[in-house]
Protein backbone atom coordinates (compact mmCIF):
# COMPACT_ATOMS: atom_id res chain seq x y z
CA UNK A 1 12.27 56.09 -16.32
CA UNK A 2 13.76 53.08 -18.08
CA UNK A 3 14.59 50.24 -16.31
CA UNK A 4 18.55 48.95 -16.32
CA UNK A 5 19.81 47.74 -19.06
CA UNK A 6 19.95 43.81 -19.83
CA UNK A 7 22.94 44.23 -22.35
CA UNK A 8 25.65 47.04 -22.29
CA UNK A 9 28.23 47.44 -25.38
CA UNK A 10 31.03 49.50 -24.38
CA UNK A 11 33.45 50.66 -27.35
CA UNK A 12 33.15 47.47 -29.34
CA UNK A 13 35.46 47.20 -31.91
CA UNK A 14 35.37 44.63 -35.00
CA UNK A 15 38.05 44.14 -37.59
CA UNK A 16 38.28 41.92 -40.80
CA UNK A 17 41.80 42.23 -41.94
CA UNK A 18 41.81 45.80 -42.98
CA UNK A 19 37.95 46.18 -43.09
CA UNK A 20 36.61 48.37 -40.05
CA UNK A 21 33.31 46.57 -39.03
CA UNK A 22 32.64 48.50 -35.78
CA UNK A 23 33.91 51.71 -34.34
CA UNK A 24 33.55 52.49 -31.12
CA UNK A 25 30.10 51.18 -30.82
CA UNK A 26 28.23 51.92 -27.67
CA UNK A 27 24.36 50.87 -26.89
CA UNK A 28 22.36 49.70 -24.79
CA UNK A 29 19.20 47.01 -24.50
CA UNK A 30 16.66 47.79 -22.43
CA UNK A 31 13.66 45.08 -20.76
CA UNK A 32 10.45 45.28 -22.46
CA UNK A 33 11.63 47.31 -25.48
CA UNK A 34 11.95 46.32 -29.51
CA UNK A 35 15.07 47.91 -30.66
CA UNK A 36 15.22 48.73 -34.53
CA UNK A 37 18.98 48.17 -35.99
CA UNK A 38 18.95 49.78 -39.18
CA UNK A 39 21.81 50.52 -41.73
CA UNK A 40 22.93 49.90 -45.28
CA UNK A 41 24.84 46.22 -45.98
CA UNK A 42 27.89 46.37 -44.29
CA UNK A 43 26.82 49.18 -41.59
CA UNK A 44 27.63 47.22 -39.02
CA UNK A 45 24.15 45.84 -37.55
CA UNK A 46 24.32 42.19 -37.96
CA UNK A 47 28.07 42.64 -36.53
CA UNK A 48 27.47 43.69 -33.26
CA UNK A 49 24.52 41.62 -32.49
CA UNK A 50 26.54 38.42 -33.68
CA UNK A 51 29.12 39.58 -31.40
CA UNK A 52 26.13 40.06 -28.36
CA UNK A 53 24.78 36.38 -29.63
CA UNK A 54 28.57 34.20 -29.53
CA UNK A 55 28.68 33.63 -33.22
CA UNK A 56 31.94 35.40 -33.54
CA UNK A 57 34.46 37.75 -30.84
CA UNK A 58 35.12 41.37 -30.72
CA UNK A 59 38.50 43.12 -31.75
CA UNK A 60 37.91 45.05 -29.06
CA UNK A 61 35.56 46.68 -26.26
CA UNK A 62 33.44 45.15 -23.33
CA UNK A 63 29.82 43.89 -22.83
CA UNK A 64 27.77 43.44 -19.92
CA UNK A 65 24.83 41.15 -19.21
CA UNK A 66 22.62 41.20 -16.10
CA UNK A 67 25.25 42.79 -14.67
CA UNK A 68 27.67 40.64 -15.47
CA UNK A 69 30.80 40.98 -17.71
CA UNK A 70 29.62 39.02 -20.87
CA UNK A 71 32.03 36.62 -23.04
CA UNK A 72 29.83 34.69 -24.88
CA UNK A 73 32.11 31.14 -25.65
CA UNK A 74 29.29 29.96 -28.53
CA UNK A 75 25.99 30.88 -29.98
CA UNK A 76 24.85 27.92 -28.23
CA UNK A 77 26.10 29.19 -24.92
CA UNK A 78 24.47 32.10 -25.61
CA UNK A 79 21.01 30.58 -26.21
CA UNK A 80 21.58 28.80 -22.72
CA UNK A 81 22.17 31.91 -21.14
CA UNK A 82 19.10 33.73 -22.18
CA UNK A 83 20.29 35.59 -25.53
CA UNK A 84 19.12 34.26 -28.81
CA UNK A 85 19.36 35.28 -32.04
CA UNK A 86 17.60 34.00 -35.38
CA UNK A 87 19.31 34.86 -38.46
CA UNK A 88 18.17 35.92 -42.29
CA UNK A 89 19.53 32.85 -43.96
CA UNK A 90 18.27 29.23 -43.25
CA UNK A 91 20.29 27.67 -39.94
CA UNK A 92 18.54 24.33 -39.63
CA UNK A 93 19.82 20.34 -40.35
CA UNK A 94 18.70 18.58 -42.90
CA UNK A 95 18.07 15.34 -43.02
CA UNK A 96 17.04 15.79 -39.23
CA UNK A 97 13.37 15.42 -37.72
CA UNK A 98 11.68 18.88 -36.78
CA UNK A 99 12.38 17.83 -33.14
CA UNK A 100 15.82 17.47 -33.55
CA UNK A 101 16.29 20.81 -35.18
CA UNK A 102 14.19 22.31 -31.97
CA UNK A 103 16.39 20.27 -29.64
CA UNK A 104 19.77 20.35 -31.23
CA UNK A 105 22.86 20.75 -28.61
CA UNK A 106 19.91 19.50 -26.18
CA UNK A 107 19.23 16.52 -26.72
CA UNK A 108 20.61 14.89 -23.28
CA UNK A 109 17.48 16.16 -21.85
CA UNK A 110 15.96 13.19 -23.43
CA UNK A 111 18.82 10.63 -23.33
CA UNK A 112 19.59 7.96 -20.99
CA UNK A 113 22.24 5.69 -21.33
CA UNK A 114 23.39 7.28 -24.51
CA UNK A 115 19.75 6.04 -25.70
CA UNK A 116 17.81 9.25 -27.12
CA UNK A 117 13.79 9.07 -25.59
CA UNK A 118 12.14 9.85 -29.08
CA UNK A 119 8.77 9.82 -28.50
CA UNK A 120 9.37 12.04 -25.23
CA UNK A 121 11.24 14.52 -27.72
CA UNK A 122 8.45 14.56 -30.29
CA UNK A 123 5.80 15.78 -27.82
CA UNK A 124 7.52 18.27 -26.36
CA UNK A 125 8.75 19.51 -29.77
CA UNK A 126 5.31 19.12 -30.81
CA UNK A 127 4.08 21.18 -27.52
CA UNK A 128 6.32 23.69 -28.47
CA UNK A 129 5.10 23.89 -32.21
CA UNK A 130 1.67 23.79 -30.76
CA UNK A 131 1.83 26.75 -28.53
CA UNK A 132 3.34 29.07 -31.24
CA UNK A 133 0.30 28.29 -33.17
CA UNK A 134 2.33 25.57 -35.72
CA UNK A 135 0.34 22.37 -35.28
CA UNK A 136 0.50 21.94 -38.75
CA UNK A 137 4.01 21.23 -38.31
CA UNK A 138 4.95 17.71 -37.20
CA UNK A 139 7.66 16.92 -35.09
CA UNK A 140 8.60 13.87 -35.98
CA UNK A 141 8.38 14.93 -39.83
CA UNK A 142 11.93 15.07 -41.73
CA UNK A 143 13.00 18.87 -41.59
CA UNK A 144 13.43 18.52 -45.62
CA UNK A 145 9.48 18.30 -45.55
CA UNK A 146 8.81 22.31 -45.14
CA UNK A 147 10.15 24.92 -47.34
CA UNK A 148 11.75 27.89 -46.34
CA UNK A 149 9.51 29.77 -44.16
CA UNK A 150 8.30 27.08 -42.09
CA UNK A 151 12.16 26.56 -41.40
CA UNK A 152 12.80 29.87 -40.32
CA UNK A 153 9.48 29.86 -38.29
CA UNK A 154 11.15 26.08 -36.22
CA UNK A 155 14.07 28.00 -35.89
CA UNK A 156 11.99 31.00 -33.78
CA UNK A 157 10.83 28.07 -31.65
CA UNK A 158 14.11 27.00 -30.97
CA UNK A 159 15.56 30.54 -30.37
CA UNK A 160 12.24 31.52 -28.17
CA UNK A 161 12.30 29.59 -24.57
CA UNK A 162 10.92 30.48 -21.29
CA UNK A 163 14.82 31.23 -20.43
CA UNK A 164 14.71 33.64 -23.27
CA UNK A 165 16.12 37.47 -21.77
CA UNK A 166 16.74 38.69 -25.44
CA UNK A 167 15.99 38.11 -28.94
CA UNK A 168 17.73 38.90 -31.93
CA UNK A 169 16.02 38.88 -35.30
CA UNK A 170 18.35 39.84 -38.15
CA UNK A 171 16.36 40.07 -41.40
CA UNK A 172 14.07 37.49 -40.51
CA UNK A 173 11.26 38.46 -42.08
CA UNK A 174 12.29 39.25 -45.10
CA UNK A 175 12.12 34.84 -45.75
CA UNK A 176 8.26 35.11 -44.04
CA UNK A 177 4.85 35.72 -46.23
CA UNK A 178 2.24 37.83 -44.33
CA UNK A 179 1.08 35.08 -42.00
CA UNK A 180 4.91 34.34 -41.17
CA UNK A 181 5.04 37.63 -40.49
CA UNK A 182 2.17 37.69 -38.37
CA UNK A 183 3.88 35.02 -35.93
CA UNK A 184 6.47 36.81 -35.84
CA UNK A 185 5.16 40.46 -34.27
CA UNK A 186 2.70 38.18 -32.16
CA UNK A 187 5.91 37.20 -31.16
CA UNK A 188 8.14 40.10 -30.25
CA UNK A 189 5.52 42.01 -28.75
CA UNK A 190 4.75 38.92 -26.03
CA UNK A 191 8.49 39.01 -25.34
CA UNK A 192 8.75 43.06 -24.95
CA UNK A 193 5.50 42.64 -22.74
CA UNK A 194 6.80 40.00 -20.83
CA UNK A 195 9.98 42.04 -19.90
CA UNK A 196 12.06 41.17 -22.56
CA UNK A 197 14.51 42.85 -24.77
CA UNK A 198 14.25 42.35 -28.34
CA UNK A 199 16.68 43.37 -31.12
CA UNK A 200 15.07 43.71 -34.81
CA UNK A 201 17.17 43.88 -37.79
CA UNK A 202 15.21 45.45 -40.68
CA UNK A 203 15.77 47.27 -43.90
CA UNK A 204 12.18 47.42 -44.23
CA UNK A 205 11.10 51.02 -43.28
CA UNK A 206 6.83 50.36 -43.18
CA UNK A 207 7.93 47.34 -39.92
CA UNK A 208 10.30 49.23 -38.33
CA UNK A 209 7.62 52.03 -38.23
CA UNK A 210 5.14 49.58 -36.95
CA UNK A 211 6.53 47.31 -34.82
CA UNK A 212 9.41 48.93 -32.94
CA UNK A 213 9.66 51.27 -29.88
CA UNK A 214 12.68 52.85 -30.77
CA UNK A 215 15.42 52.88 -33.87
CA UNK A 216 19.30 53.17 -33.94
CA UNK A 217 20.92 54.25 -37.43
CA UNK A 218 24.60 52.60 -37.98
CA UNK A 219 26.59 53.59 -40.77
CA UNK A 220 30.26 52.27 -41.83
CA UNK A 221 30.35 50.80 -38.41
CA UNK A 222 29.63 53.93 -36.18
CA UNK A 223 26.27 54.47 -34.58
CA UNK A 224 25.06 57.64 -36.28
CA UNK A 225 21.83 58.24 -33.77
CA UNK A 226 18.87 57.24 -31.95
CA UNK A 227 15.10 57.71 -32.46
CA UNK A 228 13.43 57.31 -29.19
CA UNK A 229 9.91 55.51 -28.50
CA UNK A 230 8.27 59.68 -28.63
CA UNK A 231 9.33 60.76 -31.89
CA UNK A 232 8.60 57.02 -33.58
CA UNK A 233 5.23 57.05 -32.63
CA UNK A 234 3.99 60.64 -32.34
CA UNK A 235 2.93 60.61 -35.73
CA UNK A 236 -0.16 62.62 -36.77
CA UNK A 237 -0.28 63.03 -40.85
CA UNK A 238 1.28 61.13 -43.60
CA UNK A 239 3.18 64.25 -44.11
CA UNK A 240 5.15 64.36 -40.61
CA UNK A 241 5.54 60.29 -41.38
CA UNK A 242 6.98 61.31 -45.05
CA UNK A 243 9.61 63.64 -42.96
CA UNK A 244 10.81 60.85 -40.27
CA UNK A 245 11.10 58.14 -43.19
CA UNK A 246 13.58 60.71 -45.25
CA UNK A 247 15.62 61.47 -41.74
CA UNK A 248 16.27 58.08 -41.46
CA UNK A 249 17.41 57.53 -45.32
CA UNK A 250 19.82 60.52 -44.86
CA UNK A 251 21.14 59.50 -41.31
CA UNK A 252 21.25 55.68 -43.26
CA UNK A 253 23.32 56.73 -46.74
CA UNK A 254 24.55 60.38 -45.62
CA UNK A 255 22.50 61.80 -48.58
CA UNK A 256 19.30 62.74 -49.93
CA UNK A 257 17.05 59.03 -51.07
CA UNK A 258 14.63 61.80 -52.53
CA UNK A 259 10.97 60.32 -54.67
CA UNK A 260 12.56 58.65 -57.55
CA UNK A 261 12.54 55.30 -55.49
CA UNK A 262 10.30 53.07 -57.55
CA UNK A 263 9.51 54.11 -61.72
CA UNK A 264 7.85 57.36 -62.25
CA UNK A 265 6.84 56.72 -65.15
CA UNK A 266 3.59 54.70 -65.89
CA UNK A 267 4.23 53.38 -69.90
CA UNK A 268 3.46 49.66 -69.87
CA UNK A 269 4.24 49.33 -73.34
CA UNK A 270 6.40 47.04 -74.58
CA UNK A 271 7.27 44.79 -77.62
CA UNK A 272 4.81 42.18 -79.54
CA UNK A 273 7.82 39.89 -79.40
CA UNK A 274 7.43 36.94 -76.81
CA UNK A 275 10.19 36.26 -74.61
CA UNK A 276 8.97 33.40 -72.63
CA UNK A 277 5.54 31.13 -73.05
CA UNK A 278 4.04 29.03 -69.92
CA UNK A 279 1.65 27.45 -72.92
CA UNK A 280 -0.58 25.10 -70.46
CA UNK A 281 2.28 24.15 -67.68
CA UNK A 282 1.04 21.86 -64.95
CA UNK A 283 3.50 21.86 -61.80
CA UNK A 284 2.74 20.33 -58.41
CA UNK A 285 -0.69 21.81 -57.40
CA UNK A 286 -0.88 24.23 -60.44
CA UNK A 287 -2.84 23.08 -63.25
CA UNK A 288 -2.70 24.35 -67.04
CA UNK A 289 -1.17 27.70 -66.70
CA UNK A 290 -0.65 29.47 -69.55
CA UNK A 291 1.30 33.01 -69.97
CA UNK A 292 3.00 35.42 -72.21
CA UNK A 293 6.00 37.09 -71.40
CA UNK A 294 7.12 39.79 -74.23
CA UNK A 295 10.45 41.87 -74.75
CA UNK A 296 10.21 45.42 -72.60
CA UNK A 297 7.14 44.23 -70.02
CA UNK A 298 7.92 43.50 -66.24
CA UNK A 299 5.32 41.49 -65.30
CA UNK A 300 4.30 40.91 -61.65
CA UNK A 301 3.75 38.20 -59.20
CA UNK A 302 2.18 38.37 -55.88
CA UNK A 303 0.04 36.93 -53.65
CA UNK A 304 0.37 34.76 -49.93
CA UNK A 305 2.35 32.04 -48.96
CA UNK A 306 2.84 28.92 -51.24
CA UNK A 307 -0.03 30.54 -53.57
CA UNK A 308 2.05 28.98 -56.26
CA UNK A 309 4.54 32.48 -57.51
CA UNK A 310 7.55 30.60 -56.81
CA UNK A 311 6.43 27.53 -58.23
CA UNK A 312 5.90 29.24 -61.99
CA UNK A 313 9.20 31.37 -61.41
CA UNK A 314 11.01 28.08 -60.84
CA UNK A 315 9.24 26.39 -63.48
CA UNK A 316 9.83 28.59 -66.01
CA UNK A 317 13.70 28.23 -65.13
CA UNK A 318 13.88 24.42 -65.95
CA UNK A 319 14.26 24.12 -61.88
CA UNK A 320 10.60 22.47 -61.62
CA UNK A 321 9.58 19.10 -63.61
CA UNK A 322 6.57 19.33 -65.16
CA UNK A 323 3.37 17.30 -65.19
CA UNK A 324 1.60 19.02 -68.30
CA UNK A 325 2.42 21.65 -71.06
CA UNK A 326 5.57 23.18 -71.36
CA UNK A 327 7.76 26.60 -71.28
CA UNK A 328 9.06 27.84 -73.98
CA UNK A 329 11.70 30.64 -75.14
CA UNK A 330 12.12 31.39 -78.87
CA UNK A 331 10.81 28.04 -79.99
CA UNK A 332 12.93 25.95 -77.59
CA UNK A 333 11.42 23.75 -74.69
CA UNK A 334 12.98 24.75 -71.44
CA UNK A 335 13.18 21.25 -69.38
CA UNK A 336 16.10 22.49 -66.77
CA UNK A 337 18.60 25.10 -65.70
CA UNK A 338 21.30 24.71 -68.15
CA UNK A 339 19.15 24.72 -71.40
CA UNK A 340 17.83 28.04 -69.84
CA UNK A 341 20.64 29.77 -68.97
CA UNK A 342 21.95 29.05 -72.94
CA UNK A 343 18.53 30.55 -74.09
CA UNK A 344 19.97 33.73 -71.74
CA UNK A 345 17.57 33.56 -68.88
CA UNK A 346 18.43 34.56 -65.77
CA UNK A 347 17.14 33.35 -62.51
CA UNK A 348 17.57 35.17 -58.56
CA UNK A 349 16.67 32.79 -55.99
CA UNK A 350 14.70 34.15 -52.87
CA UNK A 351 16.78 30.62 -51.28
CA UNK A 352 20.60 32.57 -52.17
CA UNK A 353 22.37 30.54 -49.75
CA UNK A 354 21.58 27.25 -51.58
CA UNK A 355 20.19 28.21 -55.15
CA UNK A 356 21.87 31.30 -56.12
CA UNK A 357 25.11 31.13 -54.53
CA UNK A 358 27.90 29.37 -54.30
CA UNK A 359 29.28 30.01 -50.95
CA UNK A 360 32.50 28.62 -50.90
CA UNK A 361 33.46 29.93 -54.50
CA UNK A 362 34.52 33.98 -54.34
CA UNK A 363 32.79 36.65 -55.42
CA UNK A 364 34.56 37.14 -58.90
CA UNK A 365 33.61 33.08 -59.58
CA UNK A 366 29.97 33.57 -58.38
CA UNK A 367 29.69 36.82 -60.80
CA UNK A 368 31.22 35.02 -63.95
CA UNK A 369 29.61 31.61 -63.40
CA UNK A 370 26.79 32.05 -66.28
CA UNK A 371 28.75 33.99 -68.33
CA UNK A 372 31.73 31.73 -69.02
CA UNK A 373 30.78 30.94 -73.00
CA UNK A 374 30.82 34.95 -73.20
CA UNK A 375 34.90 35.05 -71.74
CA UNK A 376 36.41 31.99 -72.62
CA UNK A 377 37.84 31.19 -75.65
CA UNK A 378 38.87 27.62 -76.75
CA UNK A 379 37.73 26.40 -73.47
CA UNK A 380 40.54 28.85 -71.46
CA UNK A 381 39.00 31.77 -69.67
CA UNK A 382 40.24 35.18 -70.77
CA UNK A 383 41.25 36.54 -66.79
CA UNK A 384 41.59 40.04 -68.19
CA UNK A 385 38.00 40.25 -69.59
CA UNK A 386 36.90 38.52 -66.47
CA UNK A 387 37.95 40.53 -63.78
CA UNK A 388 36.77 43.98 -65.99
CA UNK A 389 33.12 42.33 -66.04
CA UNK A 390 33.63 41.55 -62.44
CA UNK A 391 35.05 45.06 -61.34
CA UNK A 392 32.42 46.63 -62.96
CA UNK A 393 29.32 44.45 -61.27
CA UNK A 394 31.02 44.82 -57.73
CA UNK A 395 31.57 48.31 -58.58
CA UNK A 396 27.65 48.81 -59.90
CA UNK A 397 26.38 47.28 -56.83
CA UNK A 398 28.73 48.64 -54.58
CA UNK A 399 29.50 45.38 -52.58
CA UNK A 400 31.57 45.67 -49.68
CA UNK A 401 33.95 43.50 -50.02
CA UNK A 402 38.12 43.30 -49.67
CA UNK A 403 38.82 42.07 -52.84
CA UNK A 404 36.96 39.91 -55.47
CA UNK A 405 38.62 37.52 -53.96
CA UNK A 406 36.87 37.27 -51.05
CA UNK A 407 34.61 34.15 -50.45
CA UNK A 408 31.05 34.87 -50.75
CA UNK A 409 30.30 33.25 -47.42
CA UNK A 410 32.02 36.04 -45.82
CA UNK A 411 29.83 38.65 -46.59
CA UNK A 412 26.46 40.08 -45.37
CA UNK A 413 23.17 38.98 -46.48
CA UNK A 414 22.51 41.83 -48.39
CA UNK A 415 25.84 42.14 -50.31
CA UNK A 416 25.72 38.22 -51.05
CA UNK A 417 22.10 39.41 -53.04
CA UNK A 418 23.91 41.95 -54.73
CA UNK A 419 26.41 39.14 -55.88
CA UNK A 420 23.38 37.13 -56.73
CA UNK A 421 21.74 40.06 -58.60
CA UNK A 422 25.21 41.07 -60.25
CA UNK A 423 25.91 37.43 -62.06
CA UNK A 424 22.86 37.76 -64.59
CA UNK A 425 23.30 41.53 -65.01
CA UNK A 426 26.68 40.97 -66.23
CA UNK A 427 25.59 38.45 -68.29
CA UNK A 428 23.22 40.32 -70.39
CA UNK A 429 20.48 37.77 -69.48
CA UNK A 430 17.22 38.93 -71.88
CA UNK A 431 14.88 37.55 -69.31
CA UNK A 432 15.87 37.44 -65.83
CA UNK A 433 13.11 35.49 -63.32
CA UNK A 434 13.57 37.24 -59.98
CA UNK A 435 12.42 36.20 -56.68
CA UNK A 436 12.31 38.81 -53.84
CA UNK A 437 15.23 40.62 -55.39
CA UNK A 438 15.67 43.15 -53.26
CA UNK A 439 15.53 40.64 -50.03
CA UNK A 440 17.80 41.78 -46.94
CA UNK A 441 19.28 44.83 -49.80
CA UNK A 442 19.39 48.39 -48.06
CA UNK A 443 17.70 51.72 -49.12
CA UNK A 444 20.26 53.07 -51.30
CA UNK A 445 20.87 49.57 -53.20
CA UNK A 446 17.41 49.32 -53.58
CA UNK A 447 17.11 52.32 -55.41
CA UNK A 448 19.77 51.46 -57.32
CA UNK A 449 18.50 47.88 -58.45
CA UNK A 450 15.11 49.86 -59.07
CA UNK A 451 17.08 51.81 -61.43
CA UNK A 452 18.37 48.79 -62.86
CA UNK A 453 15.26 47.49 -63.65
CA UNK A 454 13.78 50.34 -65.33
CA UNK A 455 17.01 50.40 -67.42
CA UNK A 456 16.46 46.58 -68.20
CA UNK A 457 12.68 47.52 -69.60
CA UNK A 458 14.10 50.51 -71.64
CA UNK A 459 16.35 47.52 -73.24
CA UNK A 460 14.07 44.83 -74.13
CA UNK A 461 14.28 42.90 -71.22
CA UNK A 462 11.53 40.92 -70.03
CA UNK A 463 11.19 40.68 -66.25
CA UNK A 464 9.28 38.24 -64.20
CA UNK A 465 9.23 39.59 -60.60
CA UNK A 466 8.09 37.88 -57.53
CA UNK A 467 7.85 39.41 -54.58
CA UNK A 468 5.69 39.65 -50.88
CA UNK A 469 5.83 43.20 -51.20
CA UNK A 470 3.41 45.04 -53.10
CA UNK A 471 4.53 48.61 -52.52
CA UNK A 472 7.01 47.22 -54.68
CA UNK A 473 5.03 45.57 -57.26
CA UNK A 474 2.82 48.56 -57.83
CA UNK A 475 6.10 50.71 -58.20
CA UNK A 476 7.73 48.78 -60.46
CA UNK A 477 5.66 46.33 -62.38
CA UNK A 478 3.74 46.89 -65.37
CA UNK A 479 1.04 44.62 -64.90
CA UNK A 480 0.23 42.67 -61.53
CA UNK A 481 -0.51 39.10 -61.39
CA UNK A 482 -2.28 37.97 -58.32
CA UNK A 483 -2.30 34.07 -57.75
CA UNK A 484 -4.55 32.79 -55.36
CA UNK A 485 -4.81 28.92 -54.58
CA UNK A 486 -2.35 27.86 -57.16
CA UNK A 487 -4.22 29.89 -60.01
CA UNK A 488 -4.68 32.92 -61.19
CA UNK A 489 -6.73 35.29 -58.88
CA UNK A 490 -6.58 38.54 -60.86
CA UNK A 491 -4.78 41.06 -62.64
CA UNK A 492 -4.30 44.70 -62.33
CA UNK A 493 -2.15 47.31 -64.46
CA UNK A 494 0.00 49.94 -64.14
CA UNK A 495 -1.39 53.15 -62.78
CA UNK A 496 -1.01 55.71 -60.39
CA UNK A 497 -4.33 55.26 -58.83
CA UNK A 498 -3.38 51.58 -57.81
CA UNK A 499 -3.51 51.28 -54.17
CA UNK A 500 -2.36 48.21 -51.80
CA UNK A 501 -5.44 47.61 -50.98
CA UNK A 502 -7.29 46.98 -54.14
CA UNK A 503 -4.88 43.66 -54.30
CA UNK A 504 -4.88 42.28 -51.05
CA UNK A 505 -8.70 41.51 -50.91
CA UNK A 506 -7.71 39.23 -53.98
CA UNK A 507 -5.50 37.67 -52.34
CA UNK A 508 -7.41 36.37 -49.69
């Protein structure tokens, strides 16, 4: 018998303008379990549990917390209170030390006389760090120091305190490599053990499987059902697995996903033609890399954290100085963004919220950005031509949104990577560089940018993709590049036989 619940939702409601977030959304958190939220962009997941976490007030409906009624003022209150949430995109302070991220709206613990005790801060930041197995992380370091991951892993040890009664993870891991990832479970399952309630927002279907004890399905703001701890985990045969996964698709989209997820075909032809040279590039730790990128090939990148992926995907968008060599696309040097964007390469940022986006522009201005030479004329925009090209990438990616209007801060991680996704598709880009593109996207829009990228090879486009997940590389890639240590590890092709684990032992 289940224990009583820590957090009770009672007919929540959410409105934005005339955009129904929630319905009528009842559910409950129980100690010691890992509740999977899953649902397309825009199902209503990351709604309710921002409501549960203070970052934003119901329309409607009632909660109750350790038996309390529960009217969260602030996230921060929240946090104080015992319920934390992390979120998918970056939420730390730059220019701040790694201590004063960990401590922020705290820092009177270590104050007296308005006087902030900094060395007193550091160790028990560094404490902290220390017992989530981060030493390598300083506290007194600059924030700006770490990239992306080890952001989002100082945020996790400023959401995860001893006071901690539930945790909310919303996409989370989708900005982790494997060992981030690793932290991570390590980290939920001490919580669940220790009695406490954990929330985990996921669109990937392999870690729900694995790490949660039970799964709700939302869709268009209603909760469509729940698969208890019993069925989850009462799986004999990859054929009884096969049958759970598809439930969950249809009770996710209302429809049929059915095996045409990933290319089924296995032609890795493609043109003599180069699109883009990396003839002997040195950047940061990588040293005299040289590539070949041709018209009609998707070539893949993969391997562990900072194995040095991003790095050439960055570098061979002008976003990277280099030390030695040079890129090159149709015999011009490409030394920065704007001289590759006029050569008509595209670029999707794994970082949206600060490289790929514009958040405070709308969704129409992100999508026509790069393509402004293409609709203006004499320097003055045509609007007409605009807002078809727009219409018809909002449309293609179906992003949930009011109007094109709408600022692109407003809407979910997954439909601001559609937006991201949607600029250089309407641009006709010939090579698009693309960095975890499918990052916090659902099922059915995965499918759909799968499509998209088949279509994109049967054009002539040449496709760099980088990603941490290699069911994904060895579904859609044509040939594999494995980097290892800031160099090249090893290389497989195309072919059904291919198997996950034939690349990880190179990557290790």
């Amino acid at each position: 018998m289940k224990q009583p619940a820590i957090v009770q939702i009672r007919k929540m409601n959410k409105n934005f303008g005339p955009t129904v977030a929630l319905k009528n959304v009842d559910l409950d958190f129980y100690p010691g379990e890992i509740r999977g939220l899953i649902g397309e962009n825009g199902s209503g997941k990351s709604t309710v549990t921002s409501i549960m976490a203070g970052m934003q007030k119901p329309t409607s409906g009632s909660m109750i917390y350790d038996g309390k009624e529960w009217k969260p003022e602030s996230m921060a209150y929240a946090q104080r209170n015992g319920i934390s949430m992390i979120l998918q995109e970056a939420n730390t302070i730059s220019g701040c030390t790694v201590a004063e991220n960990i401590f922020a709206g705290d820092l009177a613990s270590f104050s007296k006389f308005g006087i902030v005790n900094t060395k007193a801060m550091n160790r028990a930041a560094q404490k902290r760090l220390d017992g989530f197995g981060l030493s390598r992380i300083k506290a007194a370091d600059i924030i700006d120091k770490y990239n992306f991951e080890d952001r989002k892993l100082i945020e996790i040890v400023r959401c995860v305190v001893a006071e901690t009664k539930v945790f909310v993870v919303d996409e989370t891991s989708t900005a982790l490599s494997v060992d981030g990832r690793k932290i991570l479970y390590d980290i939920i399952r001490r919580l669940a053990i220790a009695g406490k309630s954990v929330v985990f927002i996921s669109h990937d279907m392999d870690e729900i499987l694995e790490q949660c004890t039970s799964l709700t399905v939302l869709r268009d703001g209603n909760i469509i059902g729940t698969i208890e701890e019993e069925e989850l985990h009462n799986i004999k045969t990859e054929s009884e697995r096969n049958k759970l996964v598809e439930k969950i698709r249809f009770m996710m989209v209302g429809r049929e996903i059915g095996n045409a997820y990933y290319r089924t075909d296995y032609d890795v032809s493609h043109s003599d033609e180069v699109a883009l040279e990396f003839d002997n590039v040195s950047v940061g730790p990588i040293k005299n890399f040289s590539l070949k990128l041709h018209k009609g090939e998707i070539l893949g990148f993969g391997g562990l954290s900072d194995c040095g992926m991003r790095l050439i995907g960055r570098a061979g968008f002008g976003l990277e100085k280099l030390s030695g060599g040079r890129v090159v696309r149709n015999g011009k040097v490409i030394n920065n963004s704007i001289t590759a964007i006029k050569s008509g390469i595209g670029y999707i940022s794994k970082n949206r919220d600060t490289e790929a986006l514009i958040l405070s522009a709308d969704i129409a201005e992100n999508i026509a950005l790069p393509s402004y030479n293409e609709i203006s004329k004499f320097t003055f925009i045509n609007p007409f031509i605009k807002a078809k090209m727009v219409n018809r990438e909002v449309g293609n990616y179906q992003i949930k949104c009011k109007t094109t209007k709408q600022a692109v801060n407003t809407l979910s991680g997954g439909n601001k990577q559609k937006v991201s996704f949607a600029k250089w598709t309407a641009k006709d880009s010939d090579v698009i560089i693309m960095d975890c593109p499918t990052r916090g996207v659902d099922i059915g829009v995965k499918q759909a940018m799968y499509g998209i990228i088949a279509d994109m090879k049967k054009s002539g486009k040449a496709i760099i993709l980088i990603s941490e997940e290699l069911s994904e590389l060895i579904g859609m890639a044509d040939k594999i590049i494995v980097m290892k240590d800031h160099a090249i590890s090893s290389e497989f092709m195309r072919s059904p036989d291919l198997k996950e684990t034939d690349i990880i032992g190179t990557m290790i």
